[in-house]
N, C-alpha and C. Protein backbone atom coordinates (compact mmCIF):
# COMPACT_ATOMS: atom_id res chain seq x y z
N UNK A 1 39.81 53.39 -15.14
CA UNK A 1 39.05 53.10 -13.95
C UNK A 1 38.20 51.85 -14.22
N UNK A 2 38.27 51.11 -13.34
CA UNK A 2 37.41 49.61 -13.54
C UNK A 2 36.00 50.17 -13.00
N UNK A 3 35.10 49.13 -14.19
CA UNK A 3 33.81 49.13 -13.98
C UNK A 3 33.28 48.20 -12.68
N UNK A 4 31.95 49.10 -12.36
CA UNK A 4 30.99 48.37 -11.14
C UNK A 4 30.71 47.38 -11.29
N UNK A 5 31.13 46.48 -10.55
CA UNK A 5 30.23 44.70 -10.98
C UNK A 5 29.07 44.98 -10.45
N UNK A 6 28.30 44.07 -11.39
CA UNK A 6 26.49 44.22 -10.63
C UNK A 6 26.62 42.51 -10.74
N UNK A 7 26.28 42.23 -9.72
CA UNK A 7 25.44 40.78 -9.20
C UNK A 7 23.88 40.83 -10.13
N UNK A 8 24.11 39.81 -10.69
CA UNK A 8 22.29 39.05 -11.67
C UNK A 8 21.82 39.14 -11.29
N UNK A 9 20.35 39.85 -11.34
CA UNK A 9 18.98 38.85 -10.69
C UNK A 9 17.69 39.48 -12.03
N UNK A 10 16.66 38.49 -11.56
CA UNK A 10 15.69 38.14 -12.44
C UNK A 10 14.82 39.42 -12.52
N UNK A 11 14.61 40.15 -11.71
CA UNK A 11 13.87 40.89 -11.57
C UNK A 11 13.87 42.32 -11.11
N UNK A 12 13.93 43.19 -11.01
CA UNK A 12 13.75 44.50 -10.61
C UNK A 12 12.78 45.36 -9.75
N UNK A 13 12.53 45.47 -8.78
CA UNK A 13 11.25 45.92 -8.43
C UNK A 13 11.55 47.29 -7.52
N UNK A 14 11.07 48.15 -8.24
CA UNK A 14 11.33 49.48 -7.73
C UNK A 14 10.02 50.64 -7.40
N UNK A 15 9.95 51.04 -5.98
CA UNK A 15 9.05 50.91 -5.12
C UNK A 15 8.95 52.51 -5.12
N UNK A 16 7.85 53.38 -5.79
CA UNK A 16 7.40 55.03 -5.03
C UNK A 16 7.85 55.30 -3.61
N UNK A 17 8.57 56.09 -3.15
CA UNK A 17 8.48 56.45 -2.26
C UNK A 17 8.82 57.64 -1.56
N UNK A 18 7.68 58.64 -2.63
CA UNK A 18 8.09 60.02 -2.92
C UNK A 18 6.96 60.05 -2.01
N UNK A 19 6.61 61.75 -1.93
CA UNK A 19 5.33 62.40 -0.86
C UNK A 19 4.10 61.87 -1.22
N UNK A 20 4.03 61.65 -2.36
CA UNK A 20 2.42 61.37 -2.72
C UNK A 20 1.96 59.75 -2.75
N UNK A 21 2.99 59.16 -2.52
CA UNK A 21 3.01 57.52 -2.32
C UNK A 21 3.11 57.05 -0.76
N UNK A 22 2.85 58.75 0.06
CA UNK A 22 3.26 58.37 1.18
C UNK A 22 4.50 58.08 1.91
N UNK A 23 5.63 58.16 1.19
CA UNK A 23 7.10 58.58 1.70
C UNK A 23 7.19 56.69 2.31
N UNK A 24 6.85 55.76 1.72
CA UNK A 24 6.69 54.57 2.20
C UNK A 24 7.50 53.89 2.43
N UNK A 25 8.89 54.27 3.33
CA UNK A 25 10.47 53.81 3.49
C UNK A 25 9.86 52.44 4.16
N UNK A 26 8.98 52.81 5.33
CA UNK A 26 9.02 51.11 6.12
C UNK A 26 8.02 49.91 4.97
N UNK A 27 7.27 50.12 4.17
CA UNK A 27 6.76 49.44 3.34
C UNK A 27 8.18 48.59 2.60
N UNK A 28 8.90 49.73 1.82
CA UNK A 28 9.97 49.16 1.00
C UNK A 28 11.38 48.14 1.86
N UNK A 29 10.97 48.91 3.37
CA UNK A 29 12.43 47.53 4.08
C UNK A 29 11.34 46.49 4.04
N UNK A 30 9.65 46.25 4.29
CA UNK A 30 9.14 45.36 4.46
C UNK A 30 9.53 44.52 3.20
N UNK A 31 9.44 45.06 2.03
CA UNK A 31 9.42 44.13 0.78
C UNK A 31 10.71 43.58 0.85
N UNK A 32 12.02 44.66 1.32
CA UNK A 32 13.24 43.84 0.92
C UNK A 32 13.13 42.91 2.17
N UNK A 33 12.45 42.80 3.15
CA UNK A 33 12.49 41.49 3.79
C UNK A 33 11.99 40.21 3.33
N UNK A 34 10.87 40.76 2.96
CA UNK A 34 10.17 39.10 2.60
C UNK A 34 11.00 38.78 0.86
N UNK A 35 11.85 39.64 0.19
CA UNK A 35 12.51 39.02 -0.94
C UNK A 35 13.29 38.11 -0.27
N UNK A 36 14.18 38.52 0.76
CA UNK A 36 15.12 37.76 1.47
C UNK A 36 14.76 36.31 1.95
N UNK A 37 13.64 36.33 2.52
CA UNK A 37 12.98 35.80 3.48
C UNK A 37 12.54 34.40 2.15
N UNK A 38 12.21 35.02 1.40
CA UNK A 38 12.21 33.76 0.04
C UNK A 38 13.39 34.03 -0.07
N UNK A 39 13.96 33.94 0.06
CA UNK A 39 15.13 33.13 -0.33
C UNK A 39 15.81 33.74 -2.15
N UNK A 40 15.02 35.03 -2.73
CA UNK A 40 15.34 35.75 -3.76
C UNK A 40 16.48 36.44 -3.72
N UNK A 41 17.52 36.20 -3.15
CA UNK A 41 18.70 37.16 -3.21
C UNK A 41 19.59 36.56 -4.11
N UNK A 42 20.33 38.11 -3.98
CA UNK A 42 21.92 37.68 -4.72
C UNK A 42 22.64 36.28 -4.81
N UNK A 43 22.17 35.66 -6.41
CA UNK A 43 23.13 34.53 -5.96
C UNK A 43 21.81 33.42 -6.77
N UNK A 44 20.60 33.61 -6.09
CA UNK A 44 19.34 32.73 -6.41
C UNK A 44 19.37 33.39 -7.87
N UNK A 45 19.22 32.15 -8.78
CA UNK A 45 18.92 32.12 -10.26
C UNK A 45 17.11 33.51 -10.54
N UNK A 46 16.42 33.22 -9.24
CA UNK A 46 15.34 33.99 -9.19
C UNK A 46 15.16 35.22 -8.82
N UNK A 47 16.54 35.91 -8.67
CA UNK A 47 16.44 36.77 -7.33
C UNK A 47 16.00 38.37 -7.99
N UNK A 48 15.27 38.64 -6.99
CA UNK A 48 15.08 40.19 -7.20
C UNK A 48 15.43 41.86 -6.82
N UNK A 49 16.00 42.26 -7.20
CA UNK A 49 16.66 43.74 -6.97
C UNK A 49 15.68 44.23 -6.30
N UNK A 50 15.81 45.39 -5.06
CA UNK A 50 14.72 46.17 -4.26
C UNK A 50 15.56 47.33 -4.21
N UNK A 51 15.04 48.38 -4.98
CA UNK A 51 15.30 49.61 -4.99
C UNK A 51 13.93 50.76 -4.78
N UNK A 52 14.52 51.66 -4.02
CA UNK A 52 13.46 53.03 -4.18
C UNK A 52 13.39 54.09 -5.43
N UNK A 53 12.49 54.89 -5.68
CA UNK A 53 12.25 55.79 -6.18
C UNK A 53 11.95 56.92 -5.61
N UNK A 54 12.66 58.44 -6.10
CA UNK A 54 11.74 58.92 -5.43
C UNK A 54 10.26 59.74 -5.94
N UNK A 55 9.94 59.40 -7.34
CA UNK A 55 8.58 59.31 -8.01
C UNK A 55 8.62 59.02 -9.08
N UNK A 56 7.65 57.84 -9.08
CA UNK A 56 7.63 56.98 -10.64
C UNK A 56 6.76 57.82 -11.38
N UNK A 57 5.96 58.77 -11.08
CA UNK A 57 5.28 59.73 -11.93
C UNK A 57 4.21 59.17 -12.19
N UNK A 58 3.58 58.69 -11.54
CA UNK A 58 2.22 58.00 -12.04
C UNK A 58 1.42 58.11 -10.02
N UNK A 59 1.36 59.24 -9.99
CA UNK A 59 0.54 59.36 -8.22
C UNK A 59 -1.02 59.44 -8.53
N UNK A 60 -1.20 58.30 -8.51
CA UNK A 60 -2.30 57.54 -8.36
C UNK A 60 -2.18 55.99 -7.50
N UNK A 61 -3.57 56.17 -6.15
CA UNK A 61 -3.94 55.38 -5.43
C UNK A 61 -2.44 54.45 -4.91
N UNK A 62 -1.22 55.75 -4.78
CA UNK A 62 0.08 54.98 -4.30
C UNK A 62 -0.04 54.12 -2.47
N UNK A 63 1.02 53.35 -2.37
CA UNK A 63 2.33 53.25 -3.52
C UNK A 63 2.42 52.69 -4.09
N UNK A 64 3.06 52.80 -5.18
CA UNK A 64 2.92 52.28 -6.36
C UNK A 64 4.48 51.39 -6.82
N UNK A 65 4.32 50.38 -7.25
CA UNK A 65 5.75 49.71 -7.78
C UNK A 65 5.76 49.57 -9.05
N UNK A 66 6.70 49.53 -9.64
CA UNK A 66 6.75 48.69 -10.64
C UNK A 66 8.07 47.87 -11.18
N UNK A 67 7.57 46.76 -11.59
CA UNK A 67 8.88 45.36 -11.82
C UNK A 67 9.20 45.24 -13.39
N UNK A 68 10.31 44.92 -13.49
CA UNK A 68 11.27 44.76 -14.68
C UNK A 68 12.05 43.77 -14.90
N UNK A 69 12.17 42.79 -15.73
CA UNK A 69 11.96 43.32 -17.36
C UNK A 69 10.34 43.11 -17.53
N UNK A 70 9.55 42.69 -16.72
CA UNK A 70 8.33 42.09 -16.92
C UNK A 70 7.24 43.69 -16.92
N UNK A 71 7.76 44.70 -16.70
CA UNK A 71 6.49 45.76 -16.88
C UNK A 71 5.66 45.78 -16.81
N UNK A 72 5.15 45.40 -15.46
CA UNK A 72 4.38 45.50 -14.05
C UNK A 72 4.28 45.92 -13.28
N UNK A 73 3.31 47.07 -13.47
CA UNK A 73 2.90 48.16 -12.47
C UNK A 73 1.91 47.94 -11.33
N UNK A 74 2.61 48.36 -9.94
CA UNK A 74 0.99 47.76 -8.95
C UNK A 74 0.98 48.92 -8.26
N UNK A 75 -0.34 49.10 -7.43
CA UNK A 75 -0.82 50.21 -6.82
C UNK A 75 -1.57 49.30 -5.35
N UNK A 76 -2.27 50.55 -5.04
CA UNK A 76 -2.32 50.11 -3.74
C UNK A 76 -1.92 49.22 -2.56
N UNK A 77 -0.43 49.66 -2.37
CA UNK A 77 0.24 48.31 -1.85
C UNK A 77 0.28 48.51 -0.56
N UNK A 78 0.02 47.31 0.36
CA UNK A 78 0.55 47.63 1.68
C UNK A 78 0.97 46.00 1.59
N UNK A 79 1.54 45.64 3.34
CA UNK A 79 1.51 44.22 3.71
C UNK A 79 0.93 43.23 3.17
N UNK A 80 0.09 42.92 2.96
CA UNK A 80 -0.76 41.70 2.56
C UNK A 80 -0.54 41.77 1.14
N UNK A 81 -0.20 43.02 0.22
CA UNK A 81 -0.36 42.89 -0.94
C UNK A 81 1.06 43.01 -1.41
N UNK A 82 2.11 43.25 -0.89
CA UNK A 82 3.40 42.43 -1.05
C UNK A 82 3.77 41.53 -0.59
N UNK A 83 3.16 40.59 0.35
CA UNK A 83 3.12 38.96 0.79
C UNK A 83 2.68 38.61 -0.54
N UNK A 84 1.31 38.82 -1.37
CA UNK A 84 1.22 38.01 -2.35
C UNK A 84 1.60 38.17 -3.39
N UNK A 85 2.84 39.31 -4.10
CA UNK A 85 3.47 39.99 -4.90
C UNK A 85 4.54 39.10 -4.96
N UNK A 86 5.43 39.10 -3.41
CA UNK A 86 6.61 38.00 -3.65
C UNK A 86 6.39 36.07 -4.03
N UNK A 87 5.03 36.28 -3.21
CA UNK A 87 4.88 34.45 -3.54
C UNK A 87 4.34 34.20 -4.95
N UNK A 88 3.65 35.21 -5.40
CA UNK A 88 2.38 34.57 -6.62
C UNK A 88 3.18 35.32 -7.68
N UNK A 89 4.27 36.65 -7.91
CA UNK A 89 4.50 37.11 -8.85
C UNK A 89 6.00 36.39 -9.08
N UNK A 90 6.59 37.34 -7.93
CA UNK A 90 8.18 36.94 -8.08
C UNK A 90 8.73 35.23 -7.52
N UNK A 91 7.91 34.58 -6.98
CA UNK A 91 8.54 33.17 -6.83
C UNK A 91 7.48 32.54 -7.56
N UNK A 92 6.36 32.78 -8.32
CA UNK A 92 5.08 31.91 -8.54
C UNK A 92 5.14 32.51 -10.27
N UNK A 93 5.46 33.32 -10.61
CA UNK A 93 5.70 33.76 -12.61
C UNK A 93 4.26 34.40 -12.46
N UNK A 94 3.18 34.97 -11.58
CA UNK A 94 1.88 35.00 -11.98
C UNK A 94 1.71 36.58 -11.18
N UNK A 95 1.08 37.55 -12.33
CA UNK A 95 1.24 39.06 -11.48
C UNK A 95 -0.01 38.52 -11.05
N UNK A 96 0.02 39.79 -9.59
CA UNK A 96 -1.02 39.82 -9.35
C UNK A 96 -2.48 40.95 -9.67
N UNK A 97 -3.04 40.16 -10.11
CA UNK A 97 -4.12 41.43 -11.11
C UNK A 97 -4.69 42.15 -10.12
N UNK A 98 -5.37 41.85 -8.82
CA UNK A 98 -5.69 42.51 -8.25
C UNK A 98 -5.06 44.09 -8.13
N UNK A 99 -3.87 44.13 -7.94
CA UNK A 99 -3.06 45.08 -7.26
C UNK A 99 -2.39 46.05 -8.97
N UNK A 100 -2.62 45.22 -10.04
CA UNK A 100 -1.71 45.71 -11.27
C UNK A 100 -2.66 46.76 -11.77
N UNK A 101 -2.33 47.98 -12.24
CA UNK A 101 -2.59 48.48 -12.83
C UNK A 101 -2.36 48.80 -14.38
N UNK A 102 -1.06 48.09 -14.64
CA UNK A 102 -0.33 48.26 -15.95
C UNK A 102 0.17 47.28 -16.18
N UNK A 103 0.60 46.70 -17.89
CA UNK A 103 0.97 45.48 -18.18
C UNK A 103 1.41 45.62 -19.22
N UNK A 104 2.63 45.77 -19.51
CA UNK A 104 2.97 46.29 -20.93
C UNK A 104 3.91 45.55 -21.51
């Protein structure tokens, strides 16, 4: 049986969206929009994977993400704080501390 091709990308960002994060499905299409929307997709040398969870195990002050290979955990996310996640982290190399809780 032939193996799954996976398409590259730079980044990983995989989003709580279990009960205690608030079940945050429209948050997570918001993020895979604005990845798109930069221009981070399949294909871009920069691009970033948008996947759900359904609990990263850490329910505290969700929802909570966290990005890979860079092991970067953020919390309290809504709109405004994944507008500046995609420009200042994933197109800009710079987490954002405000929102990080973890850095490993």
């Amino acid at each position: 049986m032939p193996k799954p091709m996976m398409m590259p990308f730079k980044r990983h960002a995989i989003m709580c969206c279990g009960k205690s994060c608030g079940e945050n499905l429209p948050l997570l299409n918001y993020l895979k929009e604005k990845v798109a929307q930069a221009g981070l997709i399949v294909g871009d040398p920069d691009s970033v994977r948008v996947n759900r969870a359904g609990c990263l195990g850490v329910c505290m002050e969700g929802p909570v993400m966290v990005v890979h290979p860079d092991n970067v955990w953020y919390c309290n996310l809504n709109e405004a704080a994944i507008d500046r996640i995609v420009e200042e982290h994933f197109r800009g190399g710079k987490v954002v501390e405000e929102f990080s809780f973890y850095q490993g």
